[in-house]
C-alpha atoms as a PDB file:
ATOM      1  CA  UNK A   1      18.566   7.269 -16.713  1.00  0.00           C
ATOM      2  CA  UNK A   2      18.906   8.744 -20.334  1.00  0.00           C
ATOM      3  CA  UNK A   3      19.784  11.690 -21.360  1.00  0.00           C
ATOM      4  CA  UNK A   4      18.448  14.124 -23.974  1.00  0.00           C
ATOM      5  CA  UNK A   5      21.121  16.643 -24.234  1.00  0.00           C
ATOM      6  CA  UNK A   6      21.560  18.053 -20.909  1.00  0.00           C
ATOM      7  CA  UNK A   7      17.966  17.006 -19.764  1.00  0.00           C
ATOM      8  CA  UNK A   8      17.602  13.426 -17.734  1.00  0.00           C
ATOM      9  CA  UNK A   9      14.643  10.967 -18.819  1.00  0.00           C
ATOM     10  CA  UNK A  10      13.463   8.184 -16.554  1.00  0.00           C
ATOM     11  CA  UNK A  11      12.082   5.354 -18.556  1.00  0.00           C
ATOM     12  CA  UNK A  12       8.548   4.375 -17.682  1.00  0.00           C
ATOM     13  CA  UNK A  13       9.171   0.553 -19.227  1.00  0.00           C
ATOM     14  CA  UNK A  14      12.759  -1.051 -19.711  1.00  0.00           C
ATOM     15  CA  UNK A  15      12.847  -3.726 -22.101  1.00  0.00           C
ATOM     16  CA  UNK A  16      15.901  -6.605 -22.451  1.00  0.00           C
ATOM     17  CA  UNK A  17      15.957  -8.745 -25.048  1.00  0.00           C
ATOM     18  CA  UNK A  18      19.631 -10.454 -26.988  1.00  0.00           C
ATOM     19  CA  UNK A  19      21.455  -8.863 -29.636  1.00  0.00           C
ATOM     20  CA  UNK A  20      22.305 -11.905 -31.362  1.00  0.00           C
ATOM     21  CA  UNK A  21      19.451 -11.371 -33.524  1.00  0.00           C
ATOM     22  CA  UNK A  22      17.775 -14.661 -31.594  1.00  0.00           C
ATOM     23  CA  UNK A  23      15.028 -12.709 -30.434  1.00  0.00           C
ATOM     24  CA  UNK A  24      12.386 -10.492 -32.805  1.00  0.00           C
ATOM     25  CA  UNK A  25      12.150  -7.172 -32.121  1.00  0.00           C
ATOM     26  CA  UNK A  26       9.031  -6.400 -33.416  1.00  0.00           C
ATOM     27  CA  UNK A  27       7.533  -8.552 -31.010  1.00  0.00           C
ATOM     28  CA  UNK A  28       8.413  -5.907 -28.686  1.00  0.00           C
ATOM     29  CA  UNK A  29       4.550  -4.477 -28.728  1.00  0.00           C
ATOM     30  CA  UNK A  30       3.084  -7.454 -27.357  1.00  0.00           C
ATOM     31  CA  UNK A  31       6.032  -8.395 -24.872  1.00  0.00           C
ATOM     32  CA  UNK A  32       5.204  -4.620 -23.173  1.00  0.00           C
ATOM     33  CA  UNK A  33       1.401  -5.126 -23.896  1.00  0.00           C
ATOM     34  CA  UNK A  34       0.275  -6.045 -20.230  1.00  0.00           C
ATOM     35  CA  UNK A  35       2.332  -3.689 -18.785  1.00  0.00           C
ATOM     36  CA  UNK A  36       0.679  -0.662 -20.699  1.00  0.00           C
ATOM     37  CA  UNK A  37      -2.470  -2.018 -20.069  1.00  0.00           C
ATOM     38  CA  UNK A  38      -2.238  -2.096 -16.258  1.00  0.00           C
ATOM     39  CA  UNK A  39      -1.958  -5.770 -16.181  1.00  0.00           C
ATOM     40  CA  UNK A  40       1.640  -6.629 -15.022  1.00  0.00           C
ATOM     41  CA  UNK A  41       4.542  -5.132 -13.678  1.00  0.00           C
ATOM     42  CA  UNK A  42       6.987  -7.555 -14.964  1.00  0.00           C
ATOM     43  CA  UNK A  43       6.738  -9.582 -18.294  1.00  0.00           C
ATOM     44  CA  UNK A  44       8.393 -12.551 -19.815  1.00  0.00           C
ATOM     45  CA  UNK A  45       8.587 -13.239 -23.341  1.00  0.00           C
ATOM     46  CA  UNK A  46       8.219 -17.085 -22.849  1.00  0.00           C
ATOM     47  CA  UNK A  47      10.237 -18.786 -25.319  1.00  0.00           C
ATOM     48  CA  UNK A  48       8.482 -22.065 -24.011  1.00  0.00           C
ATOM     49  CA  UNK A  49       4.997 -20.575 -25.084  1.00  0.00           C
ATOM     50  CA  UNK A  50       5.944 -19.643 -28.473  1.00  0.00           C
ATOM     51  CA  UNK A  51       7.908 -21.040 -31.957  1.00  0.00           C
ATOM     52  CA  UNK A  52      11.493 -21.998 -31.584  1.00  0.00           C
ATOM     53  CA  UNK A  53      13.130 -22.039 -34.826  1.00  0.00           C
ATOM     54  CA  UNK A  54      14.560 -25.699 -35.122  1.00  0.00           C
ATOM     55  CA  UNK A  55      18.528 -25.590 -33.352  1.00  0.00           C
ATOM     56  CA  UNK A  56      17.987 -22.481 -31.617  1.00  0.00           C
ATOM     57  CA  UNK A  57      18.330 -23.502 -28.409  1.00  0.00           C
ATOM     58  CA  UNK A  58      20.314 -26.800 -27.269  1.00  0.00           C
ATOM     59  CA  UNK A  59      19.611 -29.247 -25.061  1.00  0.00           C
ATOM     60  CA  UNK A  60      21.338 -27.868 -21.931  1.00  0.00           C
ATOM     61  CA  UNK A  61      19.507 -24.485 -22.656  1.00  0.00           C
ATOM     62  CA  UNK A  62      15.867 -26.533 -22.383  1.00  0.00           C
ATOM     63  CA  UNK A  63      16.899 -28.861 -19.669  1.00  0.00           C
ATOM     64  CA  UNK A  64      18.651 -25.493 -17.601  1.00  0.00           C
ATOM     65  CA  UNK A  65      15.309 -23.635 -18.411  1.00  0.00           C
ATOM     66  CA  UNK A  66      13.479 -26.794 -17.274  1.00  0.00           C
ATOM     67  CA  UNK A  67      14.722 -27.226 -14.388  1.00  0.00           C
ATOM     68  CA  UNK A  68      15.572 -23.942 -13.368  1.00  0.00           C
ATOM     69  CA  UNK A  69      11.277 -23.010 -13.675  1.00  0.00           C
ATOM     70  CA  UNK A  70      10.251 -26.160 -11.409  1.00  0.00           C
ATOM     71  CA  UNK A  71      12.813 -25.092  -8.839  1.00  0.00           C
ATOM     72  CA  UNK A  72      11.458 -21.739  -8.606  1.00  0.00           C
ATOM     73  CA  UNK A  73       7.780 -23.691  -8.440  1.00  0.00           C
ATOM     74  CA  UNK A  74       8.735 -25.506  -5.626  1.00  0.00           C
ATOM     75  CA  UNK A  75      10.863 -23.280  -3.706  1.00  0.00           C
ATOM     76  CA  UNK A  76       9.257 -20.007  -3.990  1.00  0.00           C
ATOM     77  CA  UNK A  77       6.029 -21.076  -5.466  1.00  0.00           C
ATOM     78  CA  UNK A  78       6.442 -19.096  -8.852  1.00  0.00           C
ATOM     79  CA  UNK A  79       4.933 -20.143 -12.183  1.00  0.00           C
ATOM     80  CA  UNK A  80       7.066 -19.334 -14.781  1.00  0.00           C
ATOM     81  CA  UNK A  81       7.919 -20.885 -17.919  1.00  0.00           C
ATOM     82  CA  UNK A  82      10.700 -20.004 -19.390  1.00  0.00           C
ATOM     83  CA  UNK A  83      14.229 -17.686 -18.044  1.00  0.00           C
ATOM     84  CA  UNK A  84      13.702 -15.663 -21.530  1.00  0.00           C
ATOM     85  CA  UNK A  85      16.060 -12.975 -21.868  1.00  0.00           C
ATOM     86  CA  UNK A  86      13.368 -11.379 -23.697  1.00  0.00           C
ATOM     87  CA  UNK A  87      11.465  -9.178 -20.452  1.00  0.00           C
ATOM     88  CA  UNK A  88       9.959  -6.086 -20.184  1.00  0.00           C
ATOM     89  CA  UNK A  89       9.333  -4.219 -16.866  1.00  0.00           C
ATOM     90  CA  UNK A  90       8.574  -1.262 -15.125  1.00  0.00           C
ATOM     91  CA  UNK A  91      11.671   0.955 -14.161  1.00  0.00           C
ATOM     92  CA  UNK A  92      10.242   1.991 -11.198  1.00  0.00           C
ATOM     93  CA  UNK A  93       9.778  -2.103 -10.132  1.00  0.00           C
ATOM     94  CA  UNK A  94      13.196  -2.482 -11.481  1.00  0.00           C
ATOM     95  CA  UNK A  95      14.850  -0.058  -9.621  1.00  0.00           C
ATOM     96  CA  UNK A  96      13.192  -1.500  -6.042  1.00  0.00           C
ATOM     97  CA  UNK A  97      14.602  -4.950  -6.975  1.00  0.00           C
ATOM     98  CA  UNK A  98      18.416  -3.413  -6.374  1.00  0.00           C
ATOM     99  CA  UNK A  99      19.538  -6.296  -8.777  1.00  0.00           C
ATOM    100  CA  UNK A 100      23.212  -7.806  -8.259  1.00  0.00           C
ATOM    101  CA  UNK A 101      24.234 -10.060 -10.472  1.00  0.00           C
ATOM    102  CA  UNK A 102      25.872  -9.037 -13.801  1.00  0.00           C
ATOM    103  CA  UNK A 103      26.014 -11.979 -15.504  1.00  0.00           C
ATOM    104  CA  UNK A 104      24.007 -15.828 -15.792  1.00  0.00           C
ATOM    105  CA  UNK A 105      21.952 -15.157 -12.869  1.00  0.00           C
ATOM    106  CA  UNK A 106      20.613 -12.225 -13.724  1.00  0.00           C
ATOM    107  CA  UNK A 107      17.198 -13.360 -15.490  1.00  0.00           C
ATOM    108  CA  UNK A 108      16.662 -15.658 -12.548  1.00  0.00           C
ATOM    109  CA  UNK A 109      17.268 -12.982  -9.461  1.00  0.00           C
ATOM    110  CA  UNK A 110      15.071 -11.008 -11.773  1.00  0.00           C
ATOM    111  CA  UNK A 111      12.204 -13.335 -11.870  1.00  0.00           C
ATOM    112  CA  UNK A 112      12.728 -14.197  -7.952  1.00  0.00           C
ATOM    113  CA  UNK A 113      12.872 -11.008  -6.781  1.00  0.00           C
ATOM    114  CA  UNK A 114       9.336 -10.182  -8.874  1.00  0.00           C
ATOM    115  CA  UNK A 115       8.136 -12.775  -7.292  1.00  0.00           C
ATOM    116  CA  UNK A 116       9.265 -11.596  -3.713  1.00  0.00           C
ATOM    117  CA  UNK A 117       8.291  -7.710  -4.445  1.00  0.00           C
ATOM    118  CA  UNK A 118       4.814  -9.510  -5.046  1.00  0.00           C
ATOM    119  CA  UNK A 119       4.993  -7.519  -9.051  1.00  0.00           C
ATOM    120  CA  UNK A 120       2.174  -8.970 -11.368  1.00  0.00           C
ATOM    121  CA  UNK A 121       3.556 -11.085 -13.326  1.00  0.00           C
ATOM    122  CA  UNK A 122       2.527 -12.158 -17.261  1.00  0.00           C
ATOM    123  CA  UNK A 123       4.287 -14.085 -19.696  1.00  0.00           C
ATOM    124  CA  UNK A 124       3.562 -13.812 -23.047  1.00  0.00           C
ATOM    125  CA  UNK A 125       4.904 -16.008 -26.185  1.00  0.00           C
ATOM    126  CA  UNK A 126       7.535 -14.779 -28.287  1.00  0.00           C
ATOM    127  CA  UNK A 127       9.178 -16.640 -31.391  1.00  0.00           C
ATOM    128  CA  UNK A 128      13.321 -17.503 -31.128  1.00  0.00           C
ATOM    129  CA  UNK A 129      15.293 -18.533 -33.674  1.00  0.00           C
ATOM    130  CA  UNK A 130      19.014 -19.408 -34.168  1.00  0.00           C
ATOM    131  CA  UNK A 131      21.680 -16.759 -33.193  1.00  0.00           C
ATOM    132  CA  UNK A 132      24.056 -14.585 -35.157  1.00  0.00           C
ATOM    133  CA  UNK A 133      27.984 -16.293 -34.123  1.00  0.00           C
ATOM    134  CA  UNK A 134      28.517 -18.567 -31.208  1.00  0.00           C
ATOM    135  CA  UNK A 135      26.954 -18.286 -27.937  1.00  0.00           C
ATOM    136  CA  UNK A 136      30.017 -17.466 -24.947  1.00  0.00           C
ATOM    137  CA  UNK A 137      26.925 -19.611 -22.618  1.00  0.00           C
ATOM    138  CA  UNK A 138      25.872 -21.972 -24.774  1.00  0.00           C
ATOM    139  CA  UNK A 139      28.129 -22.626 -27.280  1.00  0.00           C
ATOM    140  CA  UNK A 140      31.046 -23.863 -25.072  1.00  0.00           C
ATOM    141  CA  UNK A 141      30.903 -26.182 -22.590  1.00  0.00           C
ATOM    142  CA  UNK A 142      33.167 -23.800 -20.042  1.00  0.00           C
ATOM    143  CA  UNK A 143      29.946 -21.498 -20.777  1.00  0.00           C
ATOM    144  CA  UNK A 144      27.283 -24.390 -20.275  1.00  0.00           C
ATOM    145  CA  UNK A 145      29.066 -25.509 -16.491  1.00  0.00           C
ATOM    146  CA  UNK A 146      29.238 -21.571 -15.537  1.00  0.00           C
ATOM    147  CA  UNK A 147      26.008 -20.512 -16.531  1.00  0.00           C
ATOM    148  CA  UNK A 148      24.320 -23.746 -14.836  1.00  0.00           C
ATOM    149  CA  UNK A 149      26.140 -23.162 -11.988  1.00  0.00           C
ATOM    150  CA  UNK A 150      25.234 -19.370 -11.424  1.00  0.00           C
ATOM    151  CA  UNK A 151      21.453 -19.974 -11.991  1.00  0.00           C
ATOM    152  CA  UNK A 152      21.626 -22.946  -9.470  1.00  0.00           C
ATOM    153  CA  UNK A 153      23.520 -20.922  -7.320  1.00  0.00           C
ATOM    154  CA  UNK A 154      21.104 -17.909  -7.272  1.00  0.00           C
ATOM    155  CA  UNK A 155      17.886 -19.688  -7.036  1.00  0.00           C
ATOM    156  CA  UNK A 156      19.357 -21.008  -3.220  1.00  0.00           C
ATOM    157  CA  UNK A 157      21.117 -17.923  -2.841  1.00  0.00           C
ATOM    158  CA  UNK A 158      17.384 -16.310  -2.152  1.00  0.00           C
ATOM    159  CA  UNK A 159      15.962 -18.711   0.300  1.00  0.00           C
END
C-alpha cells in the first residue's frame, strides 16, 4: 500500500526493475504494455530477447539464467526466457502469490508461482547495459555461489 497523506492507495500494476542504472526506465511503457491491455497478468522484461550492452552481464549470470529457464521448462513446464529483474505485475496477482523469499530467489518463486496461479504470462524485450558500482551477486564470487545456490534451491523447493 501507499499512502497519500492520510489516504491508502492500492496499486493496480507493481513494477521491479534494478537501481543500478542496468535497466532503462523508459522502457517501463512497453514492459506494463500487456498488462494494460488485458493480455497478461505477469510480465518479464526478457533481457534474453533484447540488446545487452557488451559486459553487462557475466558468464555465470547467462549460464545461471540458462539453466535456471530450462529447469523451470522441464520441471514445471514454463517457457520463460530470461529471470529479468525487470517485471511488471498485477498487485492483486502479486498479493495471491504470498511471496517468501527476500533475496536471490525471489525472481524465480515469482515466475513459478505465476506459473502455478495459472497468471498469463508475456515477456517482452528490454535493453541492459552495464551497472553503476559492483554487483554484491555478481561481482563476487561469495555472491555468484549464494545466488546460484538460492535459485537452485527454490526451483526444487516448489515441486
Amino acid at each position: 500500500m501507499a499512502y497519500i497523506g492520510s489516504l491508502k492507495v492500492q496499486p493496480d500494476i507493481v513494477v521491479f526493475l534494478d537501481a543500478d542504472y542496468s535497466d532503462y526506465p523508459e522502457e517501463m511503457s512497453e514492459v506494463v504494455k500487456p498488462i494494460v491491455e488485458g493480455k497478461a497478468d505477469f510480465v518479464i522484461g526478457s533481457r534474453a530477447k533484447g540488446d545487452r550492452e557488451g559486459g553487462s552481464m557475466t558468464f555465470p549470470q547467462i549460464f545461471g539464467n540458462r539453466l535456471a529457464t530450462t529447469l523451470m521448462r522441464w520441471i514445471y513446464g514454463l517457457e520463460y526466457s530470461d529471470l529479468g529483474p525487470f517485471r511488471a505485475i498485477k498487485w492483486d496477482c502479486l498479493l495471491s502469490m504470498r511471496m517468501e523469499d527476500k533475496d536471490y530467489g525471489w525472481t524465480i518463486e515469482m515466475q513459478i508461482k505465476a506459473g502455478r496461479n495459472h497468471l498469463g504470462i508475456a515477456e517482452v524485450p528490454v535493453n541492459y547495459k552495464k551497472r553503476i558500482g559492483v554487483s554484491k551477486v555478481s561481482g563476487t564470487v561469495k555472491g555468484t555461489i549464494m545466488a546460484g545456490y538460492k535459485i537452485l534451491w527454490t526451483i526444487f523447493k516448489y515441486l
